[in-house]
PDB file of N, CA and C in Angstrom:
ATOM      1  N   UNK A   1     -30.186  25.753   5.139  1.00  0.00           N
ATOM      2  CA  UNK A   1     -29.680  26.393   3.942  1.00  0.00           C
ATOM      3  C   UNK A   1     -28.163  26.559   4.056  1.00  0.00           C
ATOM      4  N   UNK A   2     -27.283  26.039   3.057  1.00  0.00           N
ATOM      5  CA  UNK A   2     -26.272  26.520   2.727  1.00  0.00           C
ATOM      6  C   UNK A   2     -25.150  27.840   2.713  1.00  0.00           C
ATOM      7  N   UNK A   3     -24.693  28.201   3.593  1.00  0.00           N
ATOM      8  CA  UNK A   3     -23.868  29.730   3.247  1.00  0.00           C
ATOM      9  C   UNK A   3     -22.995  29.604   2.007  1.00  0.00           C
ATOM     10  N   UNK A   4     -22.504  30.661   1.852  1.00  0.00           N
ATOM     11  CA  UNK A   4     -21.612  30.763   0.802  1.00  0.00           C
ATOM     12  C   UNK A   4     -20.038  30.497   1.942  1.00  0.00           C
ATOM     13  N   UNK A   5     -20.104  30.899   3.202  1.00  0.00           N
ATOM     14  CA  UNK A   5     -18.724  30.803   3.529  1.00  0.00           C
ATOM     15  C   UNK A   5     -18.490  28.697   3.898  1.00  0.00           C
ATOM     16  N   UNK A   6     -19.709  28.403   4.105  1.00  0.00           N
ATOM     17  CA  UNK A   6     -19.582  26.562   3.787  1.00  0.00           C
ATOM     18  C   UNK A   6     -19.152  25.812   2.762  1.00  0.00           C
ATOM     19  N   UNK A   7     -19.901  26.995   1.770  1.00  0.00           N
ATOM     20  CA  UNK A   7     -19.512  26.225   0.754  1.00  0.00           C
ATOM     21  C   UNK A   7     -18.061  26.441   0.460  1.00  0.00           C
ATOM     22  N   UNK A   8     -17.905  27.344   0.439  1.00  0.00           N
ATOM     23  CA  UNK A   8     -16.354  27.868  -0.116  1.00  0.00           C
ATOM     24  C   UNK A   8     -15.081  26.878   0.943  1.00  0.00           C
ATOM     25  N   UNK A   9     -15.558  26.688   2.141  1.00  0.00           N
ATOM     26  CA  UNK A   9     -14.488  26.044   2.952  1.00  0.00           C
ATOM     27  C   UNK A   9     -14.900  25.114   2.146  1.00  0.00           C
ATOM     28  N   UNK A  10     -15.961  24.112   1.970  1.00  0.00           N
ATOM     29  CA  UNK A  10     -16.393  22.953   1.369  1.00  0.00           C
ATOM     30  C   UNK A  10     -14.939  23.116   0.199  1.00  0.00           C
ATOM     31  N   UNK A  11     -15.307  23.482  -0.705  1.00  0.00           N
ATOM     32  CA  UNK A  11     -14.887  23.994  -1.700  1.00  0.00           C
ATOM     33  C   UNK A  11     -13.179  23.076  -1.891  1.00  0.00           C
ATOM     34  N   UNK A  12     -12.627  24.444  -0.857  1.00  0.00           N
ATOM     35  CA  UNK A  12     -11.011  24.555  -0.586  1.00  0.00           C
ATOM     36  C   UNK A  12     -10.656  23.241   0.157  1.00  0.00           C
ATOM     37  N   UNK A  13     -11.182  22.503   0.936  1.00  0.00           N
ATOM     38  CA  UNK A  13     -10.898  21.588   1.974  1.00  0.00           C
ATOM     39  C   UNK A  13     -11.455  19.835   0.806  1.00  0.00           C
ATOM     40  N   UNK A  14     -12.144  20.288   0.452  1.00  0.00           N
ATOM     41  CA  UNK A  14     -12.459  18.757  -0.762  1.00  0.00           C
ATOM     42  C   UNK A  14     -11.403  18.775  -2.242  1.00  0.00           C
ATOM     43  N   UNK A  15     -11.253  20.168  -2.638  1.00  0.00           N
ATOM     44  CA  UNK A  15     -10.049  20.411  -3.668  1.00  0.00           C
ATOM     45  C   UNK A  15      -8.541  19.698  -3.293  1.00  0.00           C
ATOM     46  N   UNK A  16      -8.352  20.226  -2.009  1.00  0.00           N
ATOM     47  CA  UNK A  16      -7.001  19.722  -1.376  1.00  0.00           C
ATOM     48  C   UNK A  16      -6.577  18.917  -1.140  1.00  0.00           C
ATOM     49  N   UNK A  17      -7.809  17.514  -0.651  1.00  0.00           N
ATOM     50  CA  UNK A  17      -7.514  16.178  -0.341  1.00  0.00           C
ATOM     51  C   UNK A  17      -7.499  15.810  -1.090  1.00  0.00           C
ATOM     52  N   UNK A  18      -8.252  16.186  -2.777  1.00  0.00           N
ATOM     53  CA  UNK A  18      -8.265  15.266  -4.065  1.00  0.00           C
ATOM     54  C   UNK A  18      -6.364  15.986  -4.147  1.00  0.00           C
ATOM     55  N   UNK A  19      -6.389  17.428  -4.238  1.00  0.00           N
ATOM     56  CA  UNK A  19      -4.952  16.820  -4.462  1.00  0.00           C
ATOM     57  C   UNK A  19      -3.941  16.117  -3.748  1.00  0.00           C
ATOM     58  N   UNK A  20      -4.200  16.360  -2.704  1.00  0.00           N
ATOM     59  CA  UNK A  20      -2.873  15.270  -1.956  1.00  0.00           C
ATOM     60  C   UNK A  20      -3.114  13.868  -2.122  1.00  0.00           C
ATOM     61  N   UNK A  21      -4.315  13.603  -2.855  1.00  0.00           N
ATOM     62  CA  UNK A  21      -4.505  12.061  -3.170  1.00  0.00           C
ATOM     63  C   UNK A  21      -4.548  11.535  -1.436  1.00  0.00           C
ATOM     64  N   UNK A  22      -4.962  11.834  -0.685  1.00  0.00           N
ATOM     65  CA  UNK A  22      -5.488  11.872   0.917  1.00  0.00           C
ATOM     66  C   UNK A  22      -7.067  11.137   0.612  1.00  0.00           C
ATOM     67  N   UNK A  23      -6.768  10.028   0.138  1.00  0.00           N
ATOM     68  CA  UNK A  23      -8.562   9.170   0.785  1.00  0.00           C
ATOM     69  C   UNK A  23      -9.416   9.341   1.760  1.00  0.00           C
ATOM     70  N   UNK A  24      -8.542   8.884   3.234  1.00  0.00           N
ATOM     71  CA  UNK A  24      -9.426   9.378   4.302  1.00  0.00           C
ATOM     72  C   UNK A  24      -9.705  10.552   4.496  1.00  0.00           C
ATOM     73  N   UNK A  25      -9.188  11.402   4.052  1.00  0.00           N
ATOM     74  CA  UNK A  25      -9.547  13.258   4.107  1.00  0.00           C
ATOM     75  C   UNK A  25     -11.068  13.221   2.515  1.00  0.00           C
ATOM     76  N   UNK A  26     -10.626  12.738   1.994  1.00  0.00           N
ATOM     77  CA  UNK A  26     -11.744  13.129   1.137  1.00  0.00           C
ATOM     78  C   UNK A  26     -13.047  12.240   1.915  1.00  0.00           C
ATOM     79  N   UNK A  27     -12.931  10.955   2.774  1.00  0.00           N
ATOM     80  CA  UNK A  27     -14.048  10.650   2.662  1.00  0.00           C
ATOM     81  C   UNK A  27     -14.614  11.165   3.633  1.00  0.00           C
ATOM     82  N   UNK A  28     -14.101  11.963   4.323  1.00  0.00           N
ATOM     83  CA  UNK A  28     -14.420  12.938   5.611  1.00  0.00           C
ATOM     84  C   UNK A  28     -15.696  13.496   5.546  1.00  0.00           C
ATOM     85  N   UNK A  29     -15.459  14.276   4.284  1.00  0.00           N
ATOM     86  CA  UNK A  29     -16.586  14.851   4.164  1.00  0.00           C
ATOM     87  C   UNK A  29     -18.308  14.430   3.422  1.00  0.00           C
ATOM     88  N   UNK A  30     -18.269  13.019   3.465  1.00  0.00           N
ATOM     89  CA  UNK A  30     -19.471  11.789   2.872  1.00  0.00           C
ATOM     90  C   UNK A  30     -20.049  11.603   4.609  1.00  0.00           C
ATOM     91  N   UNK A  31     -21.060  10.901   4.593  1.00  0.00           N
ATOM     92  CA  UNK A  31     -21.828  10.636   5.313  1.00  0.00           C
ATOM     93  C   UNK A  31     -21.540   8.921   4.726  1.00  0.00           C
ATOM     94  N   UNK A  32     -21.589   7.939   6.268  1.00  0.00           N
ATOM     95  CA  UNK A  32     -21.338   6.915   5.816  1.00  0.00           C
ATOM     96  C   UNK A  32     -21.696   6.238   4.620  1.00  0.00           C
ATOM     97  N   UNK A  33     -23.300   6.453   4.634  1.00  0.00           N
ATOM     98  CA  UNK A  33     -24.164   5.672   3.263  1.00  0.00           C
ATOM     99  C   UNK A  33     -24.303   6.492   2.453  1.00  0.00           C
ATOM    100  N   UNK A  34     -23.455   7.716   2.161  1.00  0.00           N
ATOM    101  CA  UNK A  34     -23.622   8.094   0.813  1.00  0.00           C
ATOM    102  C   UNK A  34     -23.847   7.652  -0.658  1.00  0.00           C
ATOM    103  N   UNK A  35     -24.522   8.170  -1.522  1.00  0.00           N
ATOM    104  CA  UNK A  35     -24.722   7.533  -2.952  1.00  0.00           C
ATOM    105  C   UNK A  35     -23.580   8.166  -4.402  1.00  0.00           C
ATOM    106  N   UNK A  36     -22.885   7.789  -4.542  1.00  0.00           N
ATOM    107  CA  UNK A  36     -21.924   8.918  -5.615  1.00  0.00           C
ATOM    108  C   UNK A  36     -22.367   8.023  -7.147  1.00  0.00           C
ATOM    109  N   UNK A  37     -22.824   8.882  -7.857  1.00  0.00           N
ATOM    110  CA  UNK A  37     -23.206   8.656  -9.201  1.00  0.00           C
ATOM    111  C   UNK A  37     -22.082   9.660 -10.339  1.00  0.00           C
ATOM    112  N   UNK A  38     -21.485   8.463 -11.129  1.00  0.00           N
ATOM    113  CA  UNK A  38     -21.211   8.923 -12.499  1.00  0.00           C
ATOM    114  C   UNK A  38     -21.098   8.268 -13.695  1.00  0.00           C
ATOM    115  N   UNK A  39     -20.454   8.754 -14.699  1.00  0.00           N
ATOM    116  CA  UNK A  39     -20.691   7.769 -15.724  1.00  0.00           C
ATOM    117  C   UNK A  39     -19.301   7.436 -15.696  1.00  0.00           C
ATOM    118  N   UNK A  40     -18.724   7.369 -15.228  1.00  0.00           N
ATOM    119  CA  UNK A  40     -17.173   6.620 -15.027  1.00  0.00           C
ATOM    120  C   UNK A  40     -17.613   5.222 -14.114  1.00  0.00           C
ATOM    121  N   UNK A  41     -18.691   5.494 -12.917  1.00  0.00           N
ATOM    122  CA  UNK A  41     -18.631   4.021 -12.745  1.00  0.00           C
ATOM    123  C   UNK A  41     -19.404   3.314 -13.195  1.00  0.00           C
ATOM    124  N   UNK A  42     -20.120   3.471 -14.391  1.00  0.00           N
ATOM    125  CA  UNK A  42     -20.700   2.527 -15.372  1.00  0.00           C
ATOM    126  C   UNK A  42     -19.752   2.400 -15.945  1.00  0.00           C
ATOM    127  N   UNK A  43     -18.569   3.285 -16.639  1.00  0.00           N
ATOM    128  CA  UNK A  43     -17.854   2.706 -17.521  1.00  0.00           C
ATOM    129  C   UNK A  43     -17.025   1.946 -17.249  1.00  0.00           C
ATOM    130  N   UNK A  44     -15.812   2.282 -16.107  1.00  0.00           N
ATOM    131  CA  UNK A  44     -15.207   1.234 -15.458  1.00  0.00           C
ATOM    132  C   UNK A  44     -15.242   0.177 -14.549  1.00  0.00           C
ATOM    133  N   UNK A  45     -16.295   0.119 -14.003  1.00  0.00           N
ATOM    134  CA  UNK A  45     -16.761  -0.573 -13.017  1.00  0.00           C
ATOM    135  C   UNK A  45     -17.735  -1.749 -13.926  1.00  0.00           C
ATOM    136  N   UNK A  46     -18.147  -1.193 -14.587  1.00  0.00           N
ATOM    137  CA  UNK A  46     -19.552  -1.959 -15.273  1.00  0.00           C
ATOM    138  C   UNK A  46     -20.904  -1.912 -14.541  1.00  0.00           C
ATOM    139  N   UNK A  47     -20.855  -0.726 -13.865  1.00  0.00           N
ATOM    140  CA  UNK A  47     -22.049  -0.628 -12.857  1.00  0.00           C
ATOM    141  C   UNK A  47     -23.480   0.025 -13.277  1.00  0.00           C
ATOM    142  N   UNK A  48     -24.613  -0.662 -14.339  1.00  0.00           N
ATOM    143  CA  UNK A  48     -25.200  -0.372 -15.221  1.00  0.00           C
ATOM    144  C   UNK A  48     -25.743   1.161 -14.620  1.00  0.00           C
ATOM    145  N   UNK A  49     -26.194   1.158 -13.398  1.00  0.00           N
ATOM    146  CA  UNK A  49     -26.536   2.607 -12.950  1.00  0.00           C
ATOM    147  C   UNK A  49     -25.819   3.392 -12.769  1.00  0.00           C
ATOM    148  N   UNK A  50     -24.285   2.995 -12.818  1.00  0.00           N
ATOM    149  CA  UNK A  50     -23.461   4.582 -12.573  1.00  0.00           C
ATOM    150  C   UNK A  50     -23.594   5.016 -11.123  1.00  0.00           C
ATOM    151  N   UNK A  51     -24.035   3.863 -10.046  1.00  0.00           N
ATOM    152  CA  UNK A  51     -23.878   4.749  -9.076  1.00  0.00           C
ATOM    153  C   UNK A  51     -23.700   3.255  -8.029  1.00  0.00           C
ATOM    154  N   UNK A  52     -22.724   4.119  -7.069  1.00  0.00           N
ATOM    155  CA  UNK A  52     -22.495   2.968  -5.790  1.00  0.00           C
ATOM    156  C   UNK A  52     -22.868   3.602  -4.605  1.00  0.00           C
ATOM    157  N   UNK A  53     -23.056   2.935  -3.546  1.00  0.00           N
ATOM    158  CA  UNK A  53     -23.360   3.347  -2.087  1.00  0.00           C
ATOM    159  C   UNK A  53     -22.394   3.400  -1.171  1.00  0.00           C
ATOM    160  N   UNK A  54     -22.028   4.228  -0.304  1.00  0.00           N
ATOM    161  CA  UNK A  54     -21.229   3.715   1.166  1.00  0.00           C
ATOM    162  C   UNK A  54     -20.139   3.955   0.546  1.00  0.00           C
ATOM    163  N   UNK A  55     -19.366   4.437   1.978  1.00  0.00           N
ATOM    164  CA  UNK A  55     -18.131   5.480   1.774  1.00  0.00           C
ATOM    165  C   UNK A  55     -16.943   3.791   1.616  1.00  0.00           C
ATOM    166  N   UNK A  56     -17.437   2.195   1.828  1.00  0.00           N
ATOM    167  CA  UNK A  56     -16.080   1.623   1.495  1.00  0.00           C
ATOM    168  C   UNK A  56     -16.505   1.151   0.408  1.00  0.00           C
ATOM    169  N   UNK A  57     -17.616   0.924  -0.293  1.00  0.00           N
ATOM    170  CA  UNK A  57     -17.317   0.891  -1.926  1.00  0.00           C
ATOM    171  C   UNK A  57     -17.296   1.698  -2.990  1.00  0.00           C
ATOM    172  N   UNK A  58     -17.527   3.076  -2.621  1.00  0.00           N
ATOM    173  CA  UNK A  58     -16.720   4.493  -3.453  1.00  0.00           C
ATOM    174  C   UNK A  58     -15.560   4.659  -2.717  1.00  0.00           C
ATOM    175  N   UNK A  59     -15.047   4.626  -1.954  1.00  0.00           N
ATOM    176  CA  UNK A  59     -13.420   4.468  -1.606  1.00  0.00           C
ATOM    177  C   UNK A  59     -12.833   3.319  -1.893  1.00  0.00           C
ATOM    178  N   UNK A  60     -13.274   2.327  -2.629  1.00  0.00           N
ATOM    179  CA  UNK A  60     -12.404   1.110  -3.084  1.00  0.00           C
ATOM    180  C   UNK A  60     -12.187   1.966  -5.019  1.00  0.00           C
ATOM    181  N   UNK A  61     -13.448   1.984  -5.267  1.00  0.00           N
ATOM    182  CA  UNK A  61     -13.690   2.930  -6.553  1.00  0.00           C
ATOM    183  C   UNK A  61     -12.321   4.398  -6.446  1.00  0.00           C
ATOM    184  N   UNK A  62     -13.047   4.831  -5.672  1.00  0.00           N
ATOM    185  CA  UNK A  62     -11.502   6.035  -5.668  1.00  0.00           C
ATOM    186  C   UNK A  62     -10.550   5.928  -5.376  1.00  0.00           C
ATOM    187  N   UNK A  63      -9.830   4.947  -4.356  1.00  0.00           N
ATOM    188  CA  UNK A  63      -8.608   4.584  -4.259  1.00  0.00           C
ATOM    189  C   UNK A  63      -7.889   3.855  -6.104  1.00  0.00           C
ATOM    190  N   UNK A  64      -8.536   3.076  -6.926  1.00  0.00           N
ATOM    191  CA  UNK A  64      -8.258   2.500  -7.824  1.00  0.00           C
ATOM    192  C   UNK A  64      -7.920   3.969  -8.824  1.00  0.00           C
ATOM    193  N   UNK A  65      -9.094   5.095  -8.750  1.00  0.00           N
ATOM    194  CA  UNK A  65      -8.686   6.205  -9.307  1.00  0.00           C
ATOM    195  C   UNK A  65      -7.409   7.009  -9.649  1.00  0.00           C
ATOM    196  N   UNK A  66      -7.472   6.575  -7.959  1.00  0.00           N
ATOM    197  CA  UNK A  66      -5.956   7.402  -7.491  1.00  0.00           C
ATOM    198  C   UNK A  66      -4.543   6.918  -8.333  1.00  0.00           C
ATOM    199  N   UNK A  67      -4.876   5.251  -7.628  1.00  0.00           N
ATOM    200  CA  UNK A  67      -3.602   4.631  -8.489  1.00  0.00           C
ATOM    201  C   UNK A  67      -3.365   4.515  -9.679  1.00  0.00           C
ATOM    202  N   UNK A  68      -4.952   4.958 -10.498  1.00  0.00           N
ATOM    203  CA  UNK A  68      -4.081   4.738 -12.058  1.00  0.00           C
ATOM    204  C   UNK A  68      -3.606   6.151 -12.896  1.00  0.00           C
ATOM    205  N   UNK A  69      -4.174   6.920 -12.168  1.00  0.00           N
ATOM    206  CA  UNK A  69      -3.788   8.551 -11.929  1.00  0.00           C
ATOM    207  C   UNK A  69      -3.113   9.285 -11.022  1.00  0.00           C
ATOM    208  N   UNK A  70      -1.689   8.866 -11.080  1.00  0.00           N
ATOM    209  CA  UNK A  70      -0.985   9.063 -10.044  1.00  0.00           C
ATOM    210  C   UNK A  70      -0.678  10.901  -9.862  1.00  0.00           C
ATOM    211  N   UNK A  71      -0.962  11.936 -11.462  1.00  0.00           N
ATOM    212  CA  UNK A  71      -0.673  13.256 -10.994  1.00  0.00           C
ATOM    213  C   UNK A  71      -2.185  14.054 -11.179  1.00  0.00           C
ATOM    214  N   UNK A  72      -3.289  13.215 -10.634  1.00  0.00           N
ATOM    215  CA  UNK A  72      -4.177  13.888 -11.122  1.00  0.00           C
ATOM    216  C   UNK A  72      -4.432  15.120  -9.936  1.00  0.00           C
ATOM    217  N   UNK A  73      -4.638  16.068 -10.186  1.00  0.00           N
ATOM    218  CA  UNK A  73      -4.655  17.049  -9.804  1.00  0.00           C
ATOM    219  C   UNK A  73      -5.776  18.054 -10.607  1.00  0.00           C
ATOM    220  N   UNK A  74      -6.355  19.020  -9.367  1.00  0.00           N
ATOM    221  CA  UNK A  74      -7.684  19.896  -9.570  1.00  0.00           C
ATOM    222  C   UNK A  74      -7.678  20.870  -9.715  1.00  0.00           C
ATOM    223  N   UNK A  75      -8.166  21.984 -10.505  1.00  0.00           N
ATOM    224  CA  UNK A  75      -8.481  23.349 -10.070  1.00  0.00           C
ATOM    225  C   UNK A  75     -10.039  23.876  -9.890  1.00  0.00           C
ATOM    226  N   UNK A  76     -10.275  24.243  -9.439  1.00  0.00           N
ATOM    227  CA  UNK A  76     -11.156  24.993  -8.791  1.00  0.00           C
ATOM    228  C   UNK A  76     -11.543  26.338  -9.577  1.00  0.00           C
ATOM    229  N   UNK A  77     -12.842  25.824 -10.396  1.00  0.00           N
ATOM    230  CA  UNK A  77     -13.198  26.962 -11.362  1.00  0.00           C
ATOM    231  C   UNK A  77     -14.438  28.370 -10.445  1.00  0.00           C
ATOM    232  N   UNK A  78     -15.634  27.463 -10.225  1.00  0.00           N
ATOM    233  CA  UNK A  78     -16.409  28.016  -9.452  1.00  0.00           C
ATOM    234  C   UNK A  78     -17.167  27.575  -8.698  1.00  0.00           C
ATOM    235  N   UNK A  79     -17.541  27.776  -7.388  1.00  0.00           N
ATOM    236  CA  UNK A  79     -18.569  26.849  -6.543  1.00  0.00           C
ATOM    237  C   UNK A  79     -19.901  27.585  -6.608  1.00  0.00           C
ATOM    238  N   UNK A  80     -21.156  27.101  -6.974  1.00  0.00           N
ATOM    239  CA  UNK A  80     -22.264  27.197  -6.989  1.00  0.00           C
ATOM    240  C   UNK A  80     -22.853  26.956  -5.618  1.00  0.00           C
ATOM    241  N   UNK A  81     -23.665  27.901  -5.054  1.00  0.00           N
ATOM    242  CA  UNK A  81     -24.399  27.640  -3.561  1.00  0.00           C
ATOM    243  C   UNK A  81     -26.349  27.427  -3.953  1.00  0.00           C
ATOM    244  N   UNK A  82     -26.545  26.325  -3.625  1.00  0.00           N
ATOM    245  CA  UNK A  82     -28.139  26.325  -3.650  1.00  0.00           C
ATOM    246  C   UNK A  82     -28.529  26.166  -2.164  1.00  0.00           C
ATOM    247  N   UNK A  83     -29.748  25.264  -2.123  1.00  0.00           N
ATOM    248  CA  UNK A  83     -30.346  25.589  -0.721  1.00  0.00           C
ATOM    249  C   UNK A  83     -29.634  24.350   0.185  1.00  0.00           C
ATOM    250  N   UNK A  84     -29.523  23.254   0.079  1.00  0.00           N
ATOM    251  CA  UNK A  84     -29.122  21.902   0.369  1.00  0.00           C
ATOM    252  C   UNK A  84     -28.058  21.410  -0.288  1.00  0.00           C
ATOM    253  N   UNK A  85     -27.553  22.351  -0.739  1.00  0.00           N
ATOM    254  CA  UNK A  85     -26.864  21.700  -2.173  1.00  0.00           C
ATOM    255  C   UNK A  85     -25.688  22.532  -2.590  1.00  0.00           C
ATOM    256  N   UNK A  86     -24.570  21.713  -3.598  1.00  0.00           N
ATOM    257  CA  UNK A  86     -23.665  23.046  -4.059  1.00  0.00           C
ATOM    258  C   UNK A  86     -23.059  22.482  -5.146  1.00  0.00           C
ATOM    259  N   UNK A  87     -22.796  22.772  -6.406  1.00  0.00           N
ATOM    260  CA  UNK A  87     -21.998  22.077  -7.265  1.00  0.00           C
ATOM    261  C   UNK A  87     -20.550  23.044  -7.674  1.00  0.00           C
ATOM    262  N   UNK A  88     -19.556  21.899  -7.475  1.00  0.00           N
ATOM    263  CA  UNK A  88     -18.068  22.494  -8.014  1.00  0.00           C
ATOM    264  C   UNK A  88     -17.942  21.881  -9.029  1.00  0.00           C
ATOM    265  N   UNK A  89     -17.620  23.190 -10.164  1.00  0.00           N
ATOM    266  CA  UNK A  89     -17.459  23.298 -11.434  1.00  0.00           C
ATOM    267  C   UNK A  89     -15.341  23.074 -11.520  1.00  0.00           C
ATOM    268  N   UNK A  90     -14.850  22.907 -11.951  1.00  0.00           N
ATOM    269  CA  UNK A  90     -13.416  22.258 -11.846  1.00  0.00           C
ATOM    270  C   UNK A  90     -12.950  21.879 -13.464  1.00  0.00           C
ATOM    271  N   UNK A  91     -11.718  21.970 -13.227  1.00  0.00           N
ATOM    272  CA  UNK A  91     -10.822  21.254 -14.498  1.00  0.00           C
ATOM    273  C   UNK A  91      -9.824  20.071 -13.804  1.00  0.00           C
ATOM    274  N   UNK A  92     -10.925  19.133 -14.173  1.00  0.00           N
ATOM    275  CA  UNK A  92     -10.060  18.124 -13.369  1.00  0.00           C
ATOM    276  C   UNK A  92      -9.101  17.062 -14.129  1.00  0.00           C
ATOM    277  N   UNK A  93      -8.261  15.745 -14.420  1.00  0.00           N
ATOM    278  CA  UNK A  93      -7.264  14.771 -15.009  1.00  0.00           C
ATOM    279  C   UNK A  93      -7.832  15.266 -16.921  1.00  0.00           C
ATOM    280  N   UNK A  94      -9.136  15.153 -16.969  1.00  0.00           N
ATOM    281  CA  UNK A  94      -9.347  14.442 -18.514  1.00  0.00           C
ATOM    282  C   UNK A  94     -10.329  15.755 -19.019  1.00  0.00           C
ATOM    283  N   UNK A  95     -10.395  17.053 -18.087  1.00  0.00           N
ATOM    284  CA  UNK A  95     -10.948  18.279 -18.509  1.00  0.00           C
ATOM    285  C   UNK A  95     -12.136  18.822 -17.872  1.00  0.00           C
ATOM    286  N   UNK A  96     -12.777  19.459 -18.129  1.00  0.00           N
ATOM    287  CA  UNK A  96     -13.621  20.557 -17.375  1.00  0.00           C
ATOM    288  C   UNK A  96     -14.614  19.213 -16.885  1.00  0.00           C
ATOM    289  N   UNK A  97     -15.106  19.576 -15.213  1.00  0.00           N
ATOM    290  CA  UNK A  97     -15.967  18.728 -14.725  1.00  0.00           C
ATOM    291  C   UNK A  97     -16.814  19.631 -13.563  1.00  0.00           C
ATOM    292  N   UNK A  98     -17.789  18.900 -12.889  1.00  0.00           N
ATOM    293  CA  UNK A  98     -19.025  19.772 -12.192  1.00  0.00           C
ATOM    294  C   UNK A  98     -19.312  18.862 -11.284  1.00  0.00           C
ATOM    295  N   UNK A  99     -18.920  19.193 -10.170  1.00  0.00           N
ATOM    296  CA  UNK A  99     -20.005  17.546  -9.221  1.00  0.00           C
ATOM    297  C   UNK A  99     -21.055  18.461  -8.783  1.00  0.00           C
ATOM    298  N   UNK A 100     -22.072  18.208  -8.172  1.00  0.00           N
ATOM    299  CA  UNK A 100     -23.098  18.660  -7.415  1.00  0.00           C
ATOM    300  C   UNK A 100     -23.471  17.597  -6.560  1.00  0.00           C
ATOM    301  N   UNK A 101     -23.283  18.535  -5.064  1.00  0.00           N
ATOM    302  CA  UNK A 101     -23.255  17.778  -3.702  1.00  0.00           C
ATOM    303  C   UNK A 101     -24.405  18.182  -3.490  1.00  0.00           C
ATOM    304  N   UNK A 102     -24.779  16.533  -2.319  1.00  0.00           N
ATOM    305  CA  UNK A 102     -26.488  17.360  -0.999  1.00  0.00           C
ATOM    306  C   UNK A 102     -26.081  16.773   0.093  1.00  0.00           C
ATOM    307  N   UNK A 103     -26.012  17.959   0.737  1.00  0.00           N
ATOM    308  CA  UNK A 103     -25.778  17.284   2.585  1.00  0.00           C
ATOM    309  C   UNK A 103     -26.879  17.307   2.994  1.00  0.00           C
ATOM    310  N   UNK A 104     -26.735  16.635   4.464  1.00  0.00           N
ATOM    311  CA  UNK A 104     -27.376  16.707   5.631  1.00  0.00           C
ATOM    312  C   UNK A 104     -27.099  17.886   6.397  1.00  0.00           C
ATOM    313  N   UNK A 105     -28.317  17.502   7.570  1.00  0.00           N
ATOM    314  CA  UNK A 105     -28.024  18.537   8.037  1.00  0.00           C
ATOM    315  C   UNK A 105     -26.873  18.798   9.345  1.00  0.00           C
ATOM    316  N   UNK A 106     -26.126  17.736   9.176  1.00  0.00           N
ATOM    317  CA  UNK A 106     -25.011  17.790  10.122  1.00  0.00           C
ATOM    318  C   UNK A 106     -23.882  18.524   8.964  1.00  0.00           C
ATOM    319  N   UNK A 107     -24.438  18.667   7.790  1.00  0.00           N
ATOM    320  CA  UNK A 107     -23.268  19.288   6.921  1.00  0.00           C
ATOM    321  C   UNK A 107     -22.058  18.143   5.709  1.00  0.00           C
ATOM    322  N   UNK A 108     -22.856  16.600   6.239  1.00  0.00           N
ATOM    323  CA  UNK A 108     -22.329  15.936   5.568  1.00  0.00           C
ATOM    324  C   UNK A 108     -22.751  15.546   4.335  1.00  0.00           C
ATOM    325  N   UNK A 109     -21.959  15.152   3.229  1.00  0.00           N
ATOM    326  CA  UNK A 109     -22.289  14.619   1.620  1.00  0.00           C
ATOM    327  C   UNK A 109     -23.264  13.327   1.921  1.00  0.00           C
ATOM    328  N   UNK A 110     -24.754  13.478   1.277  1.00  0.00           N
ATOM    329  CA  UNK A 110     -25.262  12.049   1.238  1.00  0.00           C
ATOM    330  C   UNK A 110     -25.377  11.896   0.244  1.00  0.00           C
ATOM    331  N   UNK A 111     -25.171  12.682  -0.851  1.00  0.00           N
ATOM    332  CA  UNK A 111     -25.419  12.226  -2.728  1.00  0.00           C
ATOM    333  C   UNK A 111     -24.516  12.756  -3.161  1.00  0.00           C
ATOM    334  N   UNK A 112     -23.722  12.677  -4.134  1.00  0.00           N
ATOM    335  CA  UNK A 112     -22.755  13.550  -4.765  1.00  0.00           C
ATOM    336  C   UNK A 112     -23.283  13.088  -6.345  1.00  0.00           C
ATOM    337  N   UNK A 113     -23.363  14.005  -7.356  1.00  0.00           N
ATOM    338  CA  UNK A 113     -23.377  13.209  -9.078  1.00  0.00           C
ATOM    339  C   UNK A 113     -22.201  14.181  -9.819  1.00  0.00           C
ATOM    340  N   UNK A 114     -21.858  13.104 -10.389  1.00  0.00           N
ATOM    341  CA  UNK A 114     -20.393  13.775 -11.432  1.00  0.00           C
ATOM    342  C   UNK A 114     -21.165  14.172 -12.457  1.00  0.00           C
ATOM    343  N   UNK A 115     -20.133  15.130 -13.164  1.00  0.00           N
ATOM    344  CA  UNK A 115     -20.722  15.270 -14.660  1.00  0.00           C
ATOM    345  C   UNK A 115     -19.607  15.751 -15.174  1.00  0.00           C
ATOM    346  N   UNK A 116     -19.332  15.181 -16.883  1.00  0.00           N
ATOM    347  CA  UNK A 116     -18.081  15.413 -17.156  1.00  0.00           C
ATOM    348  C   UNK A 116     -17.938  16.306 -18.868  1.00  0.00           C
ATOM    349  N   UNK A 117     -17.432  17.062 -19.766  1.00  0.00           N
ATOM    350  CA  UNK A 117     -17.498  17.249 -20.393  1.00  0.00           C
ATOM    351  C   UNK A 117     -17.178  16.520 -21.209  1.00  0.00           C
TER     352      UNK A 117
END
């Protein structure tokens, strides 16, 4: 089960690398074969499921992010704690957004899903 003081470092330490635009710091916290689902990579990607595997083809995906959003930058609305799980609610480049993470039990991301307003 999840603490609230995990999540909250979770929280502060995944906010920070999206802002420093720091790749290898964000993918720190994925588990190699992670799954990240959204509807951005159906839309830009053309990826009919919206979702890719493995931390080097969502880091080819987020590096491209980065570069075409060079001031995108996060805030940090509220973090939600479940049992396995935690979703950050945020105002992120294009407006209010929510991911909801599931680790392992070493504490690493193996699913992440976006959701966007």
């Amino acid at each position: 089960m999840l603490t609230i003081d995990f999540a909250n470092h979770f929280a502060a330490d995944w906010i920070a690398a999206w802002n420093a635009h720091d790749l290898p710091r964000i993918l720190s916290h994925y588990a190699d074969d992670f799954e990240m689902s959204s509807p951005y990579i159906a839309q830009l990607l053309g990826e009919p499921s919206g979702t890719l595997k493995g931390k080097a083809a969502v880091g080819n995906y987020w590096r491209r992010g980065l570069e075409r959003t060079p001031t995108l930058h996060f805030e940090l609305v509220s973090t939600l704690v479940g049992v396995d799980s935690l979703v950050l609610y945020y105002k992120g480049a294009r407006g209010m957004a929510a991911e909801a993470f599931f680790f392992d039990a070493s504490g690493k991301v193996v699913r992440a899903c976006a959701h966007y307003a």
